[in-house]
Protein backbone atom coordinates (compact mmCIF):
# COMPACT_ATOMS: atom_id res chain seq x y z
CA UNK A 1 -40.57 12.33 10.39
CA UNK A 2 -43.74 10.33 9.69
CA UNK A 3 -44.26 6.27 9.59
CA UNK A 4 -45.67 4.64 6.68
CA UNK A 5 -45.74 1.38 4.71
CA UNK A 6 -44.55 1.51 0.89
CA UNK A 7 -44.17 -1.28 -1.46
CA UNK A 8 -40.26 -1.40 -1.44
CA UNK A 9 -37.68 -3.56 0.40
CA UNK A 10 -34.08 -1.54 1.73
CA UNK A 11 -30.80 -3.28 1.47
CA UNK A 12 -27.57 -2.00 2.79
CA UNK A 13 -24.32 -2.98 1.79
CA UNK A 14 -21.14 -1.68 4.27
CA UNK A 15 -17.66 -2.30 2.59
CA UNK A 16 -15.34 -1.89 5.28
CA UNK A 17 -11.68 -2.06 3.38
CA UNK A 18 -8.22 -1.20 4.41
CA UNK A 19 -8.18 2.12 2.86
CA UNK A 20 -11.83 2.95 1.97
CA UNK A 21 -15.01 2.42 3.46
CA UNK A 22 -18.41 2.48 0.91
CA UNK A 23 -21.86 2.35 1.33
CA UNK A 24 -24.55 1.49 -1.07
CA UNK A 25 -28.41 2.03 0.03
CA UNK A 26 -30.05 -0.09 -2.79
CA UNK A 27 -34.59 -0.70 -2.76
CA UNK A 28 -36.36 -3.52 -4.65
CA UNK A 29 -39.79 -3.27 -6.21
CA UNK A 30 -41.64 -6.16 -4.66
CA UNK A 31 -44.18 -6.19 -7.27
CA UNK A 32 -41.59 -5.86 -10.63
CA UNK A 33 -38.17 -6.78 -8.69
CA UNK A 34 -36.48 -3.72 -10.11
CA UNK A 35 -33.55 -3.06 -8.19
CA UNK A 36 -32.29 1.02 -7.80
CA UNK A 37 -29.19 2.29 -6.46
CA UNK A 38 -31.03 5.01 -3.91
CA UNK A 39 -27.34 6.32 -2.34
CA UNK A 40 -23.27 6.15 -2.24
CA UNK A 41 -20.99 6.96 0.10
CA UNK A 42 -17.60 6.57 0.18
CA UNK A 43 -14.12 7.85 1.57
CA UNK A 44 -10.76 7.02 2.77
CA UNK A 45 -9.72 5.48 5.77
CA UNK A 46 -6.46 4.14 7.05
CA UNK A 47 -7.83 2.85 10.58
CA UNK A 48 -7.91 -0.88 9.28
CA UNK A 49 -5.08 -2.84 8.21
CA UNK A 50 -5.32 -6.26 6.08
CA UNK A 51 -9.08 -6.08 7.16
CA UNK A 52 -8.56 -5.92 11.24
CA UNK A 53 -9.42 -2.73 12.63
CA UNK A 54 -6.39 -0.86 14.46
CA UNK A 55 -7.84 2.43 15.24
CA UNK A 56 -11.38 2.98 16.45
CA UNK A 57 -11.44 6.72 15.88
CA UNK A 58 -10.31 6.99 12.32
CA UNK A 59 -12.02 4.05 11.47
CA UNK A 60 -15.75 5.06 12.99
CA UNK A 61 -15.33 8.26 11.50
CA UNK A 62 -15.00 7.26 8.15
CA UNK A 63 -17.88 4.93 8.62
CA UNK A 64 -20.32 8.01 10.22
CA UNK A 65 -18.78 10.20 6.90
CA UNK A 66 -20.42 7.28 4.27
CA UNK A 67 -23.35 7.26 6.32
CA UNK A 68 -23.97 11.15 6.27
CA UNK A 69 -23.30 11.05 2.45
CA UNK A 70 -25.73 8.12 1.29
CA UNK A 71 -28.53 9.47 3.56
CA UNK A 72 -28.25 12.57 2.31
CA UNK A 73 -28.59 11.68 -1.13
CA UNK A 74 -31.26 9.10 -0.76
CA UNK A 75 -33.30 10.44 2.07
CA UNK A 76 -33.07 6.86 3.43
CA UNK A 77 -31.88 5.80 7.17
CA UNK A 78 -31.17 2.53 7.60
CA UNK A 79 -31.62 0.60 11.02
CA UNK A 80 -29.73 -2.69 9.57
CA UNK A 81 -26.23 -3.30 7.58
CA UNK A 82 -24.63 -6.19 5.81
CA UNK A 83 -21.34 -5.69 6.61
CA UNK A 84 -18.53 -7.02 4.00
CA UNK A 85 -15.48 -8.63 5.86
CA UNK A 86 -12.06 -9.99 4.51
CA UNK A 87 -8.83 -10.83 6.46
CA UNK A 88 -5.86 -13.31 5.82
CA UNK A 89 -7.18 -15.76 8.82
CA UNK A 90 -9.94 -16.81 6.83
CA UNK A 91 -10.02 -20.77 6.66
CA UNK A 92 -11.84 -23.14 4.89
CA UNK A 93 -12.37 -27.03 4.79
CA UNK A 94 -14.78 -29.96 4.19
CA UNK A 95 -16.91 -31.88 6.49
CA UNK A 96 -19.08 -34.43 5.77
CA UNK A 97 -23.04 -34.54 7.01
CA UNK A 98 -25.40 -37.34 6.55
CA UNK A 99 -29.29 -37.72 8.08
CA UNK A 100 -32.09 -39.85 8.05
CA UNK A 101 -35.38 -38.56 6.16
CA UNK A 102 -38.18 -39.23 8.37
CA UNK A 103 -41.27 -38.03 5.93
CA UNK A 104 -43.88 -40.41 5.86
CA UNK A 105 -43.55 -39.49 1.92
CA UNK A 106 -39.57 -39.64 2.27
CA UNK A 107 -39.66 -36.34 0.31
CA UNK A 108 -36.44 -34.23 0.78
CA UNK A 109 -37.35 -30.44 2.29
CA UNK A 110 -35.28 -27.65 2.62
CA UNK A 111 -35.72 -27.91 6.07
CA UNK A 112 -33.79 -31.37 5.29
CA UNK A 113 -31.01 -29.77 4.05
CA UNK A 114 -30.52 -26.82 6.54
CA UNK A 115 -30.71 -29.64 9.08
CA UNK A 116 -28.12 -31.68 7.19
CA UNK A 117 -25.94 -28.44 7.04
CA UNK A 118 -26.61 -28.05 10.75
CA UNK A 119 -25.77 -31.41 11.34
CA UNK A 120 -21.56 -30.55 9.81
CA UNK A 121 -21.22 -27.80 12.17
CA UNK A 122 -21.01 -30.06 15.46
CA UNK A 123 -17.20 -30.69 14.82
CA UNK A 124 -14.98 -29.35 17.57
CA UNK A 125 -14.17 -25.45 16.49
CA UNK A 126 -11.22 -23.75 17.91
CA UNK A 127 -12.53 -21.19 20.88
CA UNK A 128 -10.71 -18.44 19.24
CA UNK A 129 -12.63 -19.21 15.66
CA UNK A 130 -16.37 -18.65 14.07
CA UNK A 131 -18.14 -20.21 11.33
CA UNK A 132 -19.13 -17.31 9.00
CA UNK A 133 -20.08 -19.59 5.73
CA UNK A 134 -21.63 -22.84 5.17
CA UNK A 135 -21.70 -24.12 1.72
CA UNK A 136 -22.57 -27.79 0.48
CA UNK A 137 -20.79 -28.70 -2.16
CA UNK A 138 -22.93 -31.23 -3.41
CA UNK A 139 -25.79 -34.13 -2.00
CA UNK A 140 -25.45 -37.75 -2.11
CA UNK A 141 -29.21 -39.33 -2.14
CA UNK A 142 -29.42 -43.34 -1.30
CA UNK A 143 -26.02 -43.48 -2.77
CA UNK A 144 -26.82 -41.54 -5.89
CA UNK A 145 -24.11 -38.64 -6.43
CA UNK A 146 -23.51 -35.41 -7.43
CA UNK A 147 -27.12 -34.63 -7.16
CA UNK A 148 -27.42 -30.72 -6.44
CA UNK A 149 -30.47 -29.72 -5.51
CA UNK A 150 -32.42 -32.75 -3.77
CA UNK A 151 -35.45 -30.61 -2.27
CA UNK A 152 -38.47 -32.25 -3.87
CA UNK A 153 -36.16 -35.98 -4.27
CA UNK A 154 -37.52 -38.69 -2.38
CA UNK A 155 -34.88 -41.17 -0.44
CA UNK A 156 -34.18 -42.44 3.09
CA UNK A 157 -30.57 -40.67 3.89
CA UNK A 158 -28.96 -37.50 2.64
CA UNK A 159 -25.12 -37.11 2.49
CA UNK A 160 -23.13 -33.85 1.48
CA UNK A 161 -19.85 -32.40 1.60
CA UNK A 162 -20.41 -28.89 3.35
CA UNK A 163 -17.65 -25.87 2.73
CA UNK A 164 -17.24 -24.63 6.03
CA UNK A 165 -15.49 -21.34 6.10
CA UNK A 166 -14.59 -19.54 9.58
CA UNK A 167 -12.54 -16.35 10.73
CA UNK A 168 -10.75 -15.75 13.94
CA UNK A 169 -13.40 -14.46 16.35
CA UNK A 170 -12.45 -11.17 17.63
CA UNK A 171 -12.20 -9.20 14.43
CA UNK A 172 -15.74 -10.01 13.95
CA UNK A 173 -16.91 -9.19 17.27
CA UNK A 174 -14.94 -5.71 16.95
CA UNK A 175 -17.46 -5.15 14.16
CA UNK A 176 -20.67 -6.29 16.00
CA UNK A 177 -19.76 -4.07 19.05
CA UNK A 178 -18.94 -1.14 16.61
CA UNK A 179 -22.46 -1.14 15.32
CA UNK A 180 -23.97 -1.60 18.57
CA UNK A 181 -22.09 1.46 19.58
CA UNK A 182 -23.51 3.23 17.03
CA UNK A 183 -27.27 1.91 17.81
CA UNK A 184 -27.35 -0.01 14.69
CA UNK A 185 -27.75 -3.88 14.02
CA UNK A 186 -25.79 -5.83 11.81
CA UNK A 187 -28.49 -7.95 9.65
CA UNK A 188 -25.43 -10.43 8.12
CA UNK A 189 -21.50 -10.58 7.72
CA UNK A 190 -20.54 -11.84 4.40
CA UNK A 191 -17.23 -12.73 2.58
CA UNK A 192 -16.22 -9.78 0.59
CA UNK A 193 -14.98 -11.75 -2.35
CA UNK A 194 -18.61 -13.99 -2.14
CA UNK A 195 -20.45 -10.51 -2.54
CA UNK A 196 -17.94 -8.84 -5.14
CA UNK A 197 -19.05 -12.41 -6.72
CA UNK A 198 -22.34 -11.39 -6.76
CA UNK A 199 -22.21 -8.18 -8.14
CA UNK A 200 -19.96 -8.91 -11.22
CA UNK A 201 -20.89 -12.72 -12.52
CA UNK A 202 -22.89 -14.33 -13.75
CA UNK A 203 -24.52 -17.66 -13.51
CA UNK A 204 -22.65 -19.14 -17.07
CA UNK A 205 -19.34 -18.10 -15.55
CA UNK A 206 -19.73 -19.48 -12.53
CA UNK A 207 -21.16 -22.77 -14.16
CA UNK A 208 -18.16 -23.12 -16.44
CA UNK A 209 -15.40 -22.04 -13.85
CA UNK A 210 -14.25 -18.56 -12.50
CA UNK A 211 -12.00 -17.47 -10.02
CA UNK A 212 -12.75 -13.93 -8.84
CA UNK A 213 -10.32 -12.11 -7.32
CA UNK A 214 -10.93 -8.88 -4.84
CA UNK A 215 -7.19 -7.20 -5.36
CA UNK A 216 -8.08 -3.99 -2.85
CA UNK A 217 -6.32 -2.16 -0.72
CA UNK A 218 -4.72 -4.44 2.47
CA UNK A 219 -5.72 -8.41 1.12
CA UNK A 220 -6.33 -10.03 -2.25
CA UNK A 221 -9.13 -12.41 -1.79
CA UNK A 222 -10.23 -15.44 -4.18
CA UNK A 223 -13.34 -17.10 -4.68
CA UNK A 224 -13.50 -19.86 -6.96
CA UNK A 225 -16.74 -21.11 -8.48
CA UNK A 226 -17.43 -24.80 -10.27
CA UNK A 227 -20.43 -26.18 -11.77
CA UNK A 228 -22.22 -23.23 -10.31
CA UNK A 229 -20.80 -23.59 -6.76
CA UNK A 230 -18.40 -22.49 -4.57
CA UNK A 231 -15.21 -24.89 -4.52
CA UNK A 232 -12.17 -22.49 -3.02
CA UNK A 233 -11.69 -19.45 -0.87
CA UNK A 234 -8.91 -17.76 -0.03
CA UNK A 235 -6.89 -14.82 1.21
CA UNK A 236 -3.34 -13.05 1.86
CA UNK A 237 -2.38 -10.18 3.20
CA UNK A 238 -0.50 -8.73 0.10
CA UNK A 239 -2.31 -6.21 -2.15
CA UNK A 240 -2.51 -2.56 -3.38
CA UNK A 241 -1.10 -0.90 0.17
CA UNK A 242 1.89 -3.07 -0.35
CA UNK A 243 2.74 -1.33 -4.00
CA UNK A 244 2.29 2.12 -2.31
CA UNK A 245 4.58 1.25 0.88
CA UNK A 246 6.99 0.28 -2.01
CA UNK A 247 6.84 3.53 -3.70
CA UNK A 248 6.89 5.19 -0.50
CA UNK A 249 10.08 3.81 0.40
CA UNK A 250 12.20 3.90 -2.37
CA UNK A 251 11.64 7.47 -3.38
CA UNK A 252 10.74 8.32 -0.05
CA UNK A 253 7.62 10.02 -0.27
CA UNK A 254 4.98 10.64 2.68
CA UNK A 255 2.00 7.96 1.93
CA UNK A 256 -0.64 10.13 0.88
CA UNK A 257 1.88 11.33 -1.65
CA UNK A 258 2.85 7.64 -2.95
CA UNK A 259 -0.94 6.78 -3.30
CA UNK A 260 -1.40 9.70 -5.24
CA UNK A 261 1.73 8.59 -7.50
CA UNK A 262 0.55 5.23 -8.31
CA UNK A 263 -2.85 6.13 -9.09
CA UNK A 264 -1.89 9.17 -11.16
CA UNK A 265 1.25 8.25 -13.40
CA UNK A 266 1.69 3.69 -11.84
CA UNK A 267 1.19 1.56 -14.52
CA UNK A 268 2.78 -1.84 -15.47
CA UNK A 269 6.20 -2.05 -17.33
CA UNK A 270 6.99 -4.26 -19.88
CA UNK A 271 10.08 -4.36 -22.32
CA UNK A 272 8.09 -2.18 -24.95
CA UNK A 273 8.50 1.08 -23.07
CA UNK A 274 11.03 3.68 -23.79
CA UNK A 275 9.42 6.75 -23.31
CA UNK A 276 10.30 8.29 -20.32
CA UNK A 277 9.70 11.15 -18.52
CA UNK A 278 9.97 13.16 -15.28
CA UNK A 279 7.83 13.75 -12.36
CA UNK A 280 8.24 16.37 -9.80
CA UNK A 281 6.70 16.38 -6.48
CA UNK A 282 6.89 19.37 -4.19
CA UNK A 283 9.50 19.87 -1.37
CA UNK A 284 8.88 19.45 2.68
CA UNK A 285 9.68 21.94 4.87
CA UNK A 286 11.73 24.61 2.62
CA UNK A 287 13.66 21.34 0.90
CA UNK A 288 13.85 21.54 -3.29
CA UNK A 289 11.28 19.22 -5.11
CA UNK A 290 11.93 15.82 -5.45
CA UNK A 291 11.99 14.38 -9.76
CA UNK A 292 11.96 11.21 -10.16
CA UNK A 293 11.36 8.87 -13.37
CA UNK A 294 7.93 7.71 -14.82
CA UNK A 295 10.34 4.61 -15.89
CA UNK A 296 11.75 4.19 -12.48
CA UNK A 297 7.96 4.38 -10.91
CA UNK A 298 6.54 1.82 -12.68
CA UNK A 299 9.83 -0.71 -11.91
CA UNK A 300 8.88 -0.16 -8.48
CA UNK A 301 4.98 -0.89 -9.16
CA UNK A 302 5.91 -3.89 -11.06
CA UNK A 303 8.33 -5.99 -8.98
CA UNK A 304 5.48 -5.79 -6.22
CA UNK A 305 2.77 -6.28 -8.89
CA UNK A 306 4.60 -9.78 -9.98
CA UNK A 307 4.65 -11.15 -6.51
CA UNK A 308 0.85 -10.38 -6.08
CA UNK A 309 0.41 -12.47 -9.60
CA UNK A 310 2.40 -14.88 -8.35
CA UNK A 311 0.63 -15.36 -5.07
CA UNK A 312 -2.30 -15.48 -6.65
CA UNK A 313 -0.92 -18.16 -9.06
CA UNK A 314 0.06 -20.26 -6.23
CA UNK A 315 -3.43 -20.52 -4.42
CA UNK A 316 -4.85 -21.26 -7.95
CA UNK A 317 -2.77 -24.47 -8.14
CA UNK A 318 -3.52 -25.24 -4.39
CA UNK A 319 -7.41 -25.01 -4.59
CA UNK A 320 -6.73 -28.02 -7.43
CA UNK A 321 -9.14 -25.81 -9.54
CA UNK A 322 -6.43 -23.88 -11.71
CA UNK A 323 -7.60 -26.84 -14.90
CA UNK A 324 -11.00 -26.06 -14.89
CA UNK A 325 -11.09 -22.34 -14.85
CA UNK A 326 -13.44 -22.77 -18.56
CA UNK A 327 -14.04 -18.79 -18.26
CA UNK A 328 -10.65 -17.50 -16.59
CA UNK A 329 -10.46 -15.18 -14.42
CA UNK A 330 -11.97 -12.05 -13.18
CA UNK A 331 -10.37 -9.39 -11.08
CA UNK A 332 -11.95 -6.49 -9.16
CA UNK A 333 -11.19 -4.26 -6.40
CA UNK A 334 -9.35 -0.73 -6.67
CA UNK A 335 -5.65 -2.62 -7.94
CA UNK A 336 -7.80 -4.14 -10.65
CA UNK A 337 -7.43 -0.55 -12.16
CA UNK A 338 -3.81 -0.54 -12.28
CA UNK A 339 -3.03 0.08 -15.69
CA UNK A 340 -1.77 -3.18 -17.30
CA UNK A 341 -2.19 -5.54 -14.30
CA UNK A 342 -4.94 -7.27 -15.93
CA UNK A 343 -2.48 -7.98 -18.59
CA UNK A 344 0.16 -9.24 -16.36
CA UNK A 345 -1.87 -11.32 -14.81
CA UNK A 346 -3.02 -12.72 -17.51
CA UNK A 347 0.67 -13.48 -18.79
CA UNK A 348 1.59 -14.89 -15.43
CA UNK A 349 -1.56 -17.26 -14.97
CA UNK A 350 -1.38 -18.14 -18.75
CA UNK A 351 -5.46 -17.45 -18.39
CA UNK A 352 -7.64 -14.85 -19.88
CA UNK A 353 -8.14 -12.63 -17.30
CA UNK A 354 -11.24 -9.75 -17.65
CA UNK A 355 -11.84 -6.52 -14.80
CA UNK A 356 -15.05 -7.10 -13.34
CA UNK A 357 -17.41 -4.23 -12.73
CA UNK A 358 -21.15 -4.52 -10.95
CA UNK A 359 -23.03 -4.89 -14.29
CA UNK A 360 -24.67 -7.78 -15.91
CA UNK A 361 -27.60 -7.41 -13.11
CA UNK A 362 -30.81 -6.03 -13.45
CA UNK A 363 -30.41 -2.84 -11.83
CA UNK A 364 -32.00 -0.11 -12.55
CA UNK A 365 -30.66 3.42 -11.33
CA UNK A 366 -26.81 2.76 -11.63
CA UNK A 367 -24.97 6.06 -12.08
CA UNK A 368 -21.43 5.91 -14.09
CA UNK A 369 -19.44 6.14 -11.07
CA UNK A 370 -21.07 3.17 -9.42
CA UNK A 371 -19.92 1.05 -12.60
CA UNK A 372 -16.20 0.90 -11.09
CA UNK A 373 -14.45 -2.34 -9.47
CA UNK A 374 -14.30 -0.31 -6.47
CA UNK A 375 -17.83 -0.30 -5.54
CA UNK A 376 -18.36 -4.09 -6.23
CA UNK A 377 -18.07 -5.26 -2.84
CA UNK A 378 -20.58 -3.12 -1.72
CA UNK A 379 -23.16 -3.55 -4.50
CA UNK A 380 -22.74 -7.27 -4.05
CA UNK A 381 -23.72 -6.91 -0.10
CA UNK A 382 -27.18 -5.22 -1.32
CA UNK A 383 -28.00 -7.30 -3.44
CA UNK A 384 -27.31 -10.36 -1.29
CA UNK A 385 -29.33 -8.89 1.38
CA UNK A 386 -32.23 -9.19 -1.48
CA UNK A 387 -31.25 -12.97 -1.80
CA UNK A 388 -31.09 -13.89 1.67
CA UNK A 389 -34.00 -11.98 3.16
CA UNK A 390 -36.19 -12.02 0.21
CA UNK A 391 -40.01 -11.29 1.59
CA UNK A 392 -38.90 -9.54 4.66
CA UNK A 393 -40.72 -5.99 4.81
CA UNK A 394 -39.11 -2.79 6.54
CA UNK A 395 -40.89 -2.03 9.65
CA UNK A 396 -41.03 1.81 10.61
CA UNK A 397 -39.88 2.96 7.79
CA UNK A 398 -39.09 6.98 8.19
CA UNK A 399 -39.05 9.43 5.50
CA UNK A 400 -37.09 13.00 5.37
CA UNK A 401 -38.75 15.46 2.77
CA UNK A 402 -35.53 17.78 3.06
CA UNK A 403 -33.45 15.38 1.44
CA UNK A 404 -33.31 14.42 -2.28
CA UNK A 405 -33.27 10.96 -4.02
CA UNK A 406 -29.78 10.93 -6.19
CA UNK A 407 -30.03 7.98 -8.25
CA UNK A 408 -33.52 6.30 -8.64
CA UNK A 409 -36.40 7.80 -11.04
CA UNK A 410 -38.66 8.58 -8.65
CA UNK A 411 -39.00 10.76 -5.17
CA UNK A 412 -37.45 8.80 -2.12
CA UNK A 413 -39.49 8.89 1.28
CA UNK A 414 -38.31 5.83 3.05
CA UNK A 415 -35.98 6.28 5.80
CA UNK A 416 -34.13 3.16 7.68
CA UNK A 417 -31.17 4.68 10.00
CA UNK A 418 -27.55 3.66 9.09
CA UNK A 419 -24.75 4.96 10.70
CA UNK A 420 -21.97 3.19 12.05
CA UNK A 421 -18.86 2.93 14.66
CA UNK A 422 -15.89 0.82 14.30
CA UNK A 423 -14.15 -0.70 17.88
CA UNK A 424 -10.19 -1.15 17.73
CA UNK A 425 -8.88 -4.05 19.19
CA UNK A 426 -6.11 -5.96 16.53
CA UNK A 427 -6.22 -9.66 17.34
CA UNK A 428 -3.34 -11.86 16.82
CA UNK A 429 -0.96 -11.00 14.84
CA UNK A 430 -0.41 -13.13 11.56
CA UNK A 431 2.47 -14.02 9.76
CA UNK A 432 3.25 -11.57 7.16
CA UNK A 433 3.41 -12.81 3.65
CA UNK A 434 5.66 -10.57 1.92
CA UNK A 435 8.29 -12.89 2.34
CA UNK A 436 11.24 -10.86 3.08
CA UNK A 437 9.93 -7.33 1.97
CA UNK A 438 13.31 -5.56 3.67
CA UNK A 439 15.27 -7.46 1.11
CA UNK A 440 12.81 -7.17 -1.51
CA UNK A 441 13.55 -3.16 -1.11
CA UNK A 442 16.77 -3.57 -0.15
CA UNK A 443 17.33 -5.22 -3.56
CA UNK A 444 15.27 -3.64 -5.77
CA UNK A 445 17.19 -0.49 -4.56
CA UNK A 446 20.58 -1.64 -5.45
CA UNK A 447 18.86 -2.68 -8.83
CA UNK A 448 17.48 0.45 -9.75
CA UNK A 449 20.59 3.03 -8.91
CA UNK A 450 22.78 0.21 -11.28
CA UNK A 451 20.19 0.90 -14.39
């Protein structure tokens, strides 16, 4: 492998979930901005659960198996990651910043404002916490509000309302250490539901109101945007693994099996169906098959599905943002692709609700199966990693001629090393919102012999 300079920047988004890991190597033209999807890689992994690692092995694996598939197809290794992270400790509140302009012009800088944003972090943080976002909500210039971008104003004093969002600290440093492990840096962590954001709306939605919500595999997370900002964020540990430990319990399947189920034949019921129908799954061990109803399935799917709507519901009336939704709601994430949940959602929320897909971006490159909920996440990470480090150029940047560009037009020979590790070590142990899932199954069990 040679060194060489080329006129392209590398971004890579990491999307470590609950039961998949992806990876999306993405370049940008510095001269035309064009954008290409250069490699995926993707594949199962159940060594996480509600976004905290809880095995290292299974976990790391998965993460060195994405790594060997999107090099491989792009020709590209990766020194840096931006790793997506969401977990049900996530917390976020207000505090207030104000400075003094000292220009001799009195001109606000954006110096200014990182110093006012600065300036809200000095509150006393829990030892066991870490500020991962910092987000002003909006400026208040010599008493003038609701001004949002003051860089270029002139005044004296600068007030604003800063989002300040933070995560217990451990789970994050079991991802630092994991890429260190694995001689790799991490360049940024980011929300995943700020970079699914960022992948499937755009700047009209998010000016009129939009709540996007990540429904994947171990937490549903919400971001809600206002005027163009973000107002709300959110998370709980109920999601898609919770409608497969459902069907894995009540027909008693092994888990692989009940995944396989509610992908294959799950979708939502409503009083309109009749047609039934029966599915047979092979027996374990010399036992008969197992036949169960298509009917009975999607009961199961449902009851959980409702709770999830409701939950969601509920943190739409808490974020006091639920009126001013102007463009609804969008949903993305693998359980977006539950067939009808969009629609129940919609019914329970009383909102038009719409599956969000990374699209409405100029990017060039995009291959059919990128165009999926499930790769949002992931998208979104690259393309932040454009935003945030815009101008930066890749130093060293390595080139394999054995391997073959997948998706872009033209031959890859960048390379930029990405591989990565993941460290287990679960952290405290949160209270489990399922609220009484034993009787839930209990329940639903008694309700669905009576039918």
């Amino acid at each position: 492998m040679s060194d060489f300079t080329r006129n392209e920047d590398i971004s890579v988004g990491l999307d470590i979930g609950s039961s998949k890991i992806c990876l999306i190597i993405a370049s940008k033209d510095k001269k035309t901005n064009e954008i290409k999807i250069l490699g995926i890689g993707i594949t199962n992994c159940d060594g996480l659960s509600r976004g905290v690692i809880t095995n290292i092995e299974k976990t790391s694996n998965s993460i060195q198996e994405v790594v060997r598939q999107a090099e491989q197809q792009s020709g590209i290794k990766v020194k840096e990651v931006i790793i997506g992270f969401a977990a049900d400790h996530i917390i976020s509140q207000i505090q207030k910043g104000i400075i003094s302009i000292t220009n001799p012009n009195r001109e606000i800088t954006k110096d200014d404002v990182n110093r006012l944003v600065e300036d809200t972090k000095k509150y006393q943080l829990p030892a066991d916490r870490r500020i991962i976002e910092s987000i002003p909500q909006s400026f208040i210039l010599d008493n003038q509000n609701e001004i949002y971008d003051p860089v270029g104003m002139s005044g004296v004093r600068l007030e604003s309302n800063v989002m300040i969002i933070t995560s217990l600290n451990s789970p994050l440093e079991n991802l630092e250490k994991a890429v260190e492990r694995a001689n790799l840096k991490v360049k940024d962590i980011v929300l995943s539901p700020l970079a699914a954001a960022e992948s499937t709306l755009i700047k009209e939605e998010k000016d009129l109101g939009v709540a996007l919500i990540d429904i994947g595999a171990g937490t549903t997370d919400i971001a809600i945007y206002s005027d163009s900002i973000l107002r709300y964020v959110s998370s709980f540990g109920v999601a898609g693994r919770s409608i497969t430990d459902d069907i894995r319990k009540v027909l008693q399947v092994l888990q692989k099996d009940a995944e396989n189920i509610k992908k294959q034949y799950g979708y939502i019921h409503t009083d309109k169906d009749t047609e039934d129908r029966k599915i047979t799954l092979p027996g374990i061990g010399g036992r008969p098959p197992k036949e169960f109803s298509k009917l009975f399935l999607s009961q199961i799917i449902t009851a959980r599905a409702e709770e999830i709507c409701q939950f969601i519901l509920l943190e739409l009336k808490k974020s006091n943002y639920y009126d001013k939704l102007g463009e609804g709601v969008v949903i993305t994430g693998g359980t977006s692709l539950l067939n009808g949940f969009d629609e129940l959602l919609s019914n329970v929320l009383r909102l038009p609700v719409k599956i969000g897909i990374p699209s409405g971006i100029s990017i060039y490159g995009l291959s059919q199966e990128i165009q999926n909920p499930i790769y949002s996440v992931s998208v979104g990470l690259a393309l932040m990693g454009f935003k945030k480090y815009n101008g930066n150029e890749i130093q060293n940047i390595e080139t394999n001629k054995n391997t073959k560009m997948v998706f872009a037009d033209d031959e890859i020979n960048t390379q930029n090393k990405e591989n990565i590790e993941v460290i287990e070590k679960e952290d405290k142990k949160k209270e489990d919102k399922k609220s009484g899932f034993d009787n839930f199954i209990d329940k639903l069990k008694t309700t669905l012999t009576n039918l």
